[in-house]
C-alpha atoms as a PDB file:
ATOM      1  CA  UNK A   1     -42.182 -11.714 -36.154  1.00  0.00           C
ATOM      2  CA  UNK A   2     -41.977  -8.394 -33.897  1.00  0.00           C
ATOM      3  CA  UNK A   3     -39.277  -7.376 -36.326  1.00  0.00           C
ATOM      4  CA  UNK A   4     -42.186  -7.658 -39.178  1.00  0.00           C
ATOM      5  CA  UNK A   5     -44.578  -5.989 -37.064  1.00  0.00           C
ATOM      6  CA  UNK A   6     -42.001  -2.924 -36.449  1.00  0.00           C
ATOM      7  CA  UNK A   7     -41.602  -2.587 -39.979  1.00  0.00           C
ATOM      8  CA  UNK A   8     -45.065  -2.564 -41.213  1.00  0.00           C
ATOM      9  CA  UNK A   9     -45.638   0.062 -38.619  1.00  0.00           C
ATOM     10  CA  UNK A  10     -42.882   2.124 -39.681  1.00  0.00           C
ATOM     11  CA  UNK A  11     -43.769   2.089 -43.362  1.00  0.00           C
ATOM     12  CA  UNK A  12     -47.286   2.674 -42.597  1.00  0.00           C
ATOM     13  CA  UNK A  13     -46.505   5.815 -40.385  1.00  0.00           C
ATOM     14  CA  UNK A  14     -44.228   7.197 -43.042  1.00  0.00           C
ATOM     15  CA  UNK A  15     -46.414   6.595 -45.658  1.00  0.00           C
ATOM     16  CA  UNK A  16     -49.071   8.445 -43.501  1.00  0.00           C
ATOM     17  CA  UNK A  17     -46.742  11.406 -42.684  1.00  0.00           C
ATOM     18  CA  UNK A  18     -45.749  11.827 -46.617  1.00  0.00           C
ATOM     19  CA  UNK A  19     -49.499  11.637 -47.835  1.00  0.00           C
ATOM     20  CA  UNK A  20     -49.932  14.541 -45.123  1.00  0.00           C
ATOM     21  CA  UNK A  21     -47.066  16.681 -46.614  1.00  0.00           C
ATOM     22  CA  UNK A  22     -48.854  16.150 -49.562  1.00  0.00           C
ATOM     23  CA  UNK A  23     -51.739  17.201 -48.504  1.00  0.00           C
ATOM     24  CA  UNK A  24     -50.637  20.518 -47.055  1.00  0.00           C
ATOM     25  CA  UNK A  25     -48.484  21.505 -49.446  1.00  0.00           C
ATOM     26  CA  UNK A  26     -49.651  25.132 -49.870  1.00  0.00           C
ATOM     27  CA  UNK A  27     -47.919  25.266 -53.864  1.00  0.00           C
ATOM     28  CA  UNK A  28     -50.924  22.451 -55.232  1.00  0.00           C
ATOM     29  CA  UNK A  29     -53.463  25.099 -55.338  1.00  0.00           C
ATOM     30  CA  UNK A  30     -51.399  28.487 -56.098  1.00  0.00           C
ATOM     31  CA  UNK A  31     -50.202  26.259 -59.225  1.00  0.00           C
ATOM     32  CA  UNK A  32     -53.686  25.301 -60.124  1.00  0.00           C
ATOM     33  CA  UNK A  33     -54.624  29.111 -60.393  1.00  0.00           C
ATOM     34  CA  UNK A  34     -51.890  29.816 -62.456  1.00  0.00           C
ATOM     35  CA  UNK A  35     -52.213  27.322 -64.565  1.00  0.00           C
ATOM     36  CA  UNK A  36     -56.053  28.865 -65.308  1.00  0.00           C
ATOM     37  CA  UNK A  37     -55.525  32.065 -65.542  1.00  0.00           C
ATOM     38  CA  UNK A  38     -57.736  32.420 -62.250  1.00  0.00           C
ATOM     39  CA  UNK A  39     -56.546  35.828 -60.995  1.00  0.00           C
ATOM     40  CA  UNK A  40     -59.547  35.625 -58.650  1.00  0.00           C
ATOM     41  CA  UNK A  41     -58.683  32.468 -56.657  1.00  0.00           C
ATOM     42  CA  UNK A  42     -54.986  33.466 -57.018  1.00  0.00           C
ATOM     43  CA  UNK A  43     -55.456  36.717 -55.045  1.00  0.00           C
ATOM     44  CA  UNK A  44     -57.197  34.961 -51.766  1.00  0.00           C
ATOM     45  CA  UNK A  45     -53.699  34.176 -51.618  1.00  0.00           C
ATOM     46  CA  UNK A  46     -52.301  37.909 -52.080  1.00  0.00           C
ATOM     47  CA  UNK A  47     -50.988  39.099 -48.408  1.00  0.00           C
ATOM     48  CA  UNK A  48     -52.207  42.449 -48.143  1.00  0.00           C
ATOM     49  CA  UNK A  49     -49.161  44.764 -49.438  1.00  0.00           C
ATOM     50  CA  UNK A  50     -46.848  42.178 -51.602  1.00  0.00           C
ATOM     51  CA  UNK A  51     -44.149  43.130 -53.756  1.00  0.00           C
ATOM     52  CA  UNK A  52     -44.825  41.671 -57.782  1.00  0.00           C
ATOM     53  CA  UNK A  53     -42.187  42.101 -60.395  1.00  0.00           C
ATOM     54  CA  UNK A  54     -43.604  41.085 -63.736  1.00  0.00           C
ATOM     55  CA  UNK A  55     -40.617  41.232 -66.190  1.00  0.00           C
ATOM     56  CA  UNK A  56     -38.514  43.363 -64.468  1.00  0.00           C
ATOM     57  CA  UNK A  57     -41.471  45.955 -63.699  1.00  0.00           C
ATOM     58  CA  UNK A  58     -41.174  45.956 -59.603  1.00  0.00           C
ATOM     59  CA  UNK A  59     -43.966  47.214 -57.335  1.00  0.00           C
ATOM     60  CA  UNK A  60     -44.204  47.360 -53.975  1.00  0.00           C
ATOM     61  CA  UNK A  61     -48.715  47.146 -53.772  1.00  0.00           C
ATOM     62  CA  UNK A  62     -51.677  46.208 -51.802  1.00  0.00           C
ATOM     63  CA  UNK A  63     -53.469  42.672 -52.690  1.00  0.00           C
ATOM     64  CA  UNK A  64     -56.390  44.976 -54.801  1.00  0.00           C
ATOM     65  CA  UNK A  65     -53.180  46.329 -57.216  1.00  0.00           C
ATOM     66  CA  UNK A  66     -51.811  43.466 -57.457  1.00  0.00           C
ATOM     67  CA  UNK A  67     -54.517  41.524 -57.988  1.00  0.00           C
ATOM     68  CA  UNK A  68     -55.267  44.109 -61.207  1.00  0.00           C
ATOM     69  CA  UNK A  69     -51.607  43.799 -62.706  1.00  0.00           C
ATOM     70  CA  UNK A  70     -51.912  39.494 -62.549  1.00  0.00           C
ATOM     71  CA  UNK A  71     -55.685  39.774 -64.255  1.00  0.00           C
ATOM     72  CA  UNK A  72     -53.742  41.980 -67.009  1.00  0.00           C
ATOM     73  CA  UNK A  73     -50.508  39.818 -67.453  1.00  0.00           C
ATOM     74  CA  UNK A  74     -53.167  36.674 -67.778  1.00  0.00           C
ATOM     75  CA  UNK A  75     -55.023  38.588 -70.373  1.00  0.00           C
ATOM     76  CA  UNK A  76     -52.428  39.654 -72.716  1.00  0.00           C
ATOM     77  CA  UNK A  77     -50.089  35.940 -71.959  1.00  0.00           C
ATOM     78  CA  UNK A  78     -53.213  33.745 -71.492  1.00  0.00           C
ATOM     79  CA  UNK A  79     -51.644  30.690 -69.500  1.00  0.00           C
ATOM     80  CA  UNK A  80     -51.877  27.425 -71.592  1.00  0.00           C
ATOM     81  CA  UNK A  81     -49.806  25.298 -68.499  1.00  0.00           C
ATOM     82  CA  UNK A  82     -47.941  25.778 -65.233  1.00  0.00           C
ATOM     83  CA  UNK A  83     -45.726  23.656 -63.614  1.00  0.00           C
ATOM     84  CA  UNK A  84     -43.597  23.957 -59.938  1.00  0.00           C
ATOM     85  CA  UNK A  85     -40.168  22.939 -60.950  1.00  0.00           C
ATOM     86  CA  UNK A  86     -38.699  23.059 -57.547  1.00  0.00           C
ATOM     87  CA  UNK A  87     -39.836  23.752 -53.831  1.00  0.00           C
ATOM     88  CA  UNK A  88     -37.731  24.589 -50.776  1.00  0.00           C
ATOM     89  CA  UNK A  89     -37.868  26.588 -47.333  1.00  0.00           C
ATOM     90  CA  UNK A  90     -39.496  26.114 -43.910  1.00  0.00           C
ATOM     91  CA  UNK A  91     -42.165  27.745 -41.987  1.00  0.00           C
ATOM     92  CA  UNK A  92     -42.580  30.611 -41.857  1.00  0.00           C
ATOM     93  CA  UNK A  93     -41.161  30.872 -45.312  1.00  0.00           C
ATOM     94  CA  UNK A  94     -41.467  28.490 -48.412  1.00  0.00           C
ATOM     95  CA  UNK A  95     -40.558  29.113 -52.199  1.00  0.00           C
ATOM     96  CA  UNK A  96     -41.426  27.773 -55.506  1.00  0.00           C
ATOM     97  CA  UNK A  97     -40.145  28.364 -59.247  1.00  0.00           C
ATOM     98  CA  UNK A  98     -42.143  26.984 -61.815  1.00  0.00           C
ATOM     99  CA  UNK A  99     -42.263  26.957 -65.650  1.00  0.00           C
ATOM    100  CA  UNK A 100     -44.956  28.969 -67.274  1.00  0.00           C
ATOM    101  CA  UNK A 101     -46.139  28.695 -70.967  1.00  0.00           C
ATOM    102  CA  UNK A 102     -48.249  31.132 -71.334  1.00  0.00           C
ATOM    103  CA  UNK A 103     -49.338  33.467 -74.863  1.00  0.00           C
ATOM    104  CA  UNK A 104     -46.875  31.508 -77.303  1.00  0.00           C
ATOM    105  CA  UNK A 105     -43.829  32.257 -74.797  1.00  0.00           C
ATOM    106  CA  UNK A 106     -42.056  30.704 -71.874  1.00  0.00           C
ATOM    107  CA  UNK A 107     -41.427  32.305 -68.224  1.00  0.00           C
ATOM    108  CA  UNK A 108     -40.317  31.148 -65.264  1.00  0.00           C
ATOM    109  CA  UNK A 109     -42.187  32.126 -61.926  1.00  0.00           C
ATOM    110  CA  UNK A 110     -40.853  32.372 -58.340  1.00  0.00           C
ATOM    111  CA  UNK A 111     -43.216  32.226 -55.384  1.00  0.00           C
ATOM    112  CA  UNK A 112     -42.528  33.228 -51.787  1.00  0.00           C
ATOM    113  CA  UNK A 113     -45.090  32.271 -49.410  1.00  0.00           C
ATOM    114  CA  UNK A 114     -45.467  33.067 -45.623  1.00  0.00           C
ATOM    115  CA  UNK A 115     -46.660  30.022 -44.074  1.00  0.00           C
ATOM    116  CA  UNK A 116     -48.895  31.578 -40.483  1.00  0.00           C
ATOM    117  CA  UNK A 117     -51.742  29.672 -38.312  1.00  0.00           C
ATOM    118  CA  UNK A 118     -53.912  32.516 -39.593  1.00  0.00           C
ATOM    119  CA  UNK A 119     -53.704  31.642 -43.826  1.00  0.00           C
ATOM    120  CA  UNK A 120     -50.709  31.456 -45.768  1.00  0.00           C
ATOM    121  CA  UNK A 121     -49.835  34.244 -48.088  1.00  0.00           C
ATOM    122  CA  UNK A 122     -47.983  35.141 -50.954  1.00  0.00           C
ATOM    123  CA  UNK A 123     -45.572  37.807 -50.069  1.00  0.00           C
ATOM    124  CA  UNK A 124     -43.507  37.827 -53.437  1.00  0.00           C
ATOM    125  CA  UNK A 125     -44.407  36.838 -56.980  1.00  0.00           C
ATOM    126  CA  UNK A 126     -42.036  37.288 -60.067  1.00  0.00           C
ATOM    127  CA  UNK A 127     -42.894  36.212 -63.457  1.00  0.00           C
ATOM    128  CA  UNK A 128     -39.340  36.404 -66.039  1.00  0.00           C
ATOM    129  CA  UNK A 129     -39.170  35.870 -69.158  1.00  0.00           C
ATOM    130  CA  UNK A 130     -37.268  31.985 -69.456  1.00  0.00           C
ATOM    131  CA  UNK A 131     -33.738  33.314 -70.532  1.00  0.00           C
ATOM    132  CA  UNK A 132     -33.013  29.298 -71.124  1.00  0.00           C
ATOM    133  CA  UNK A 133     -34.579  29.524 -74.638  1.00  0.00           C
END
């Protein structure tokens, strides 16, 4: 019976501790903004100088530059969906690539995000063209 008990405990606190990685993960709502188009919200997450490369076009710029050059890449490819294909790293540093559809075409969309007690922030964001196709 204590065996039983030790298991049920077990599950239950792993089951807790994965619904709270869940729950942090700092990727659920960067991918929501992407997936809308929502420059806006997508800049909160902008640290203040960040370095974007948007098909091969690389600038080193503050969050108000950057946040320009994202509202223009969502107008002209309007995003139709956005997925995270794969996550990895540890704090203070995490990364994401994700598939993009976005104006008819496909691109593929690395994220590197400082994870700090203060508010994590994206420090690199690269949107390619998916050479898969």
């Amino acid at each position: 019976m204590k065996q039983i008990i030790l298991i049920l405990v077990a599950f239950a606190l792993s089951v807790q501790a994965f619904s709270k990685e869940q729950e942090s993960d700092v990727f659920v709502p960067i991918e929501k903004y992407i997936r809308l188009g929502d420059h806006e919200s997508l800049a909160v997450w902008f640290a203040n100088n960040l370095e974007l490369d948007i098909m091969g076009n690389i600038n080193g710029c503050s969050k108000l530059q950057a946040t320009q050059i994202i509202k223009d890449f969502f107008v002209t490819y309007k995003p139709s969906d956005f997925t995270i294909i794969h996550k990895s790293g540890k704090a203070p540093m995490k990364y994401a690539i994700g598939s993009l559809k976005a104006g008819g075409e496909s691109f593929r969309v690395t994220l590197f995000v400082k994870i700090q007690p203060g508010g994590n922030q994206i420090q690199q964001l690269r949107i390619e063209r998916d050479s898969r196709l």
